[in-house]
Protein backbone atom coordinates (compact mmCIF):
# COMPACT_ATOMS: atom_id res chain seq x y z
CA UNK A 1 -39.61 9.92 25.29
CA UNK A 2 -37.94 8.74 22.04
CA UNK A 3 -36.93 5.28 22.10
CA UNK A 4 -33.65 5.95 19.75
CA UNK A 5 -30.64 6.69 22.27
CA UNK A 6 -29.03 10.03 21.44
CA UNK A 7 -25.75 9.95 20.25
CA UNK A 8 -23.15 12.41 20.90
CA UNK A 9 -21.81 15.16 17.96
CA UNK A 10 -18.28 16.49 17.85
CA UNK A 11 -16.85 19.08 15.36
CA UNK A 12 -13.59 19.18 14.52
CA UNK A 13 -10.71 19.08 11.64
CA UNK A 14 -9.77 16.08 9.12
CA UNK A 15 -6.00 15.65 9.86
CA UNK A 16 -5.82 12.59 7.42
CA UNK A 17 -7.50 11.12 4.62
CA UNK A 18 -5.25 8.34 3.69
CA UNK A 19 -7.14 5.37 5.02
CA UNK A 20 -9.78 3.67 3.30
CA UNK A 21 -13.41 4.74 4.18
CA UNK A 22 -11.80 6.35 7.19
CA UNK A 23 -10.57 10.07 8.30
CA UNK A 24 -8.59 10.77 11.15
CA UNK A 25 -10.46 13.92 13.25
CA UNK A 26 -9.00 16.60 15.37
CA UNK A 27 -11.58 17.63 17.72
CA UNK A 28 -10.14 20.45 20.01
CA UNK A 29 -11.52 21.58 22.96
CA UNK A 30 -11.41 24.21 25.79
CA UNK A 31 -11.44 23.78 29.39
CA UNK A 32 -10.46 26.84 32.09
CA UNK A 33 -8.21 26.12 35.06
CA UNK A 34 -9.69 25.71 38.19
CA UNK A 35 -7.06 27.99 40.00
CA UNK A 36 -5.48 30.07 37.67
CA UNK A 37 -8.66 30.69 35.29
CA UNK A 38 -6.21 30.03 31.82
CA UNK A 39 -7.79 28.50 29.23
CA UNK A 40 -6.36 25.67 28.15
CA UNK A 41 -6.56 23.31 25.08
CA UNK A 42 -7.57 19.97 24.88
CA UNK A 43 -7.64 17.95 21.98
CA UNK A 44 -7.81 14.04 20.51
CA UNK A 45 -8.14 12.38 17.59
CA UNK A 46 -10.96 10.44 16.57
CA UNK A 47 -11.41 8.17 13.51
CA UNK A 48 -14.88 8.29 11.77
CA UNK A 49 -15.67 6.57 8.59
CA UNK A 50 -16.65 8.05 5.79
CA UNK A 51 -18.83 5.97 2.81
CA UNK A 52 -18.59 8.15 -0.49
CA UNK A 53 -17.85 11.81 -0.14
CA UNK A 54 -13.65 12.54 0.08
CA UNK A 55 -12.51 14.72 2.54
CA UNK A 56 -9.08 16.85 2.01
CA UNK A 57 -6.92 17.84 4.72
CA UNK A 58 -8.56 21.04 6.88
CA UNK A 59 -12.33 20.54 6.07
CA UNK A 60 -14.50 20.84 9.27
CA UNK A 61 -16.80 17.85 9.74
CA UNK A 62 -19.77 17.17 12.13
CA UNK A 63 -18.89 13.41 13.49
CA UNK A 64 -21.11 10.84 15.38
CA UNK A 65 -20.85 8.05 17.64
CA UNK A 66 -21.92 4.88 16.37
CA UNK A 67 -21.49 1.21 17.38
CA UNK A 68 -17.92 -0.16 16.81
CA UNK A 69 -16.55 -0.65 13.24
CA UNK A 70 -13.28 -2.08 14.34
CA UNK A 71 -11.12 -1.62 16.64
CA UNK A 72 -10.35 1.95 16.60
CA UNK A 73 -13.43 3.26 14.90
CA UNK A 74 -16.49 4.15 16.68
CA UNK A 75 -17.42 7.72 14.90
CA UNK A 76 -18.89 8.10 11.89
CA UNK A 77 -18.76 11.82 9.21
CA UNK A 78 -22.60 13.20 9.52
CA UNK A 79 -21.85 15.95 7.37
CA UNK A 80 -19.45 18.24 5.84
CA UNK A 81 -19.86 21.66 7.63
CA UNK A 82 -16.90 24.19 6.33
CA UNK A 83 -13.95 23.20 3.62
CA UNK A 84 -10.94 24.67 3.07
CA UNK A 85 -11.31 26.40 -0.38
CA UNK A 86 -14.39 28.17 1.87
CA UNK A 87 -12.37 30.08 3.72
């Protein structure tokens, strides 16, 4: 097997660009309820750093764990998957 751990993915929506080298990520999910059978949504924020490419508010991004960066960070921006002037 490959010796490189795999590290987890999430999609989800840049909510803030304002820090430096960092974006703040939405990352929404969907779970059903185990009686009623509703869907429900489930999201959390995530900040990822980013190293050259600026990200506006609304762009969908493919983030990835990494080892921590400080205290807060632990994701980093893989790649830039839909923007907003796309849609």
């Amino acid at each position: 097997m490959n010796s490189e751990k795999l590290k987890r993915t999430l999609t989800g929506r840049v909510t803030s660009n304002k820090m430096d080298k960092t974006v703040t990520v939405l990352v929404e999910r969907r779970i059903k309820h185990p009686l009623y059978g509703k869907f429900l949504i489930r999201s959390k924020k995530y900040h990822a750093h980013v190293v050259d490419e600026q990200f506006s508010i609304g762009d969908i991004v493919l983030i990835e764990e990494c080892r921590p960066l400080s205290k807060t960070k632990n994701w980093k921006v893989v790649k830039h998957v839909n923007s907003i002037s796309e849609r």
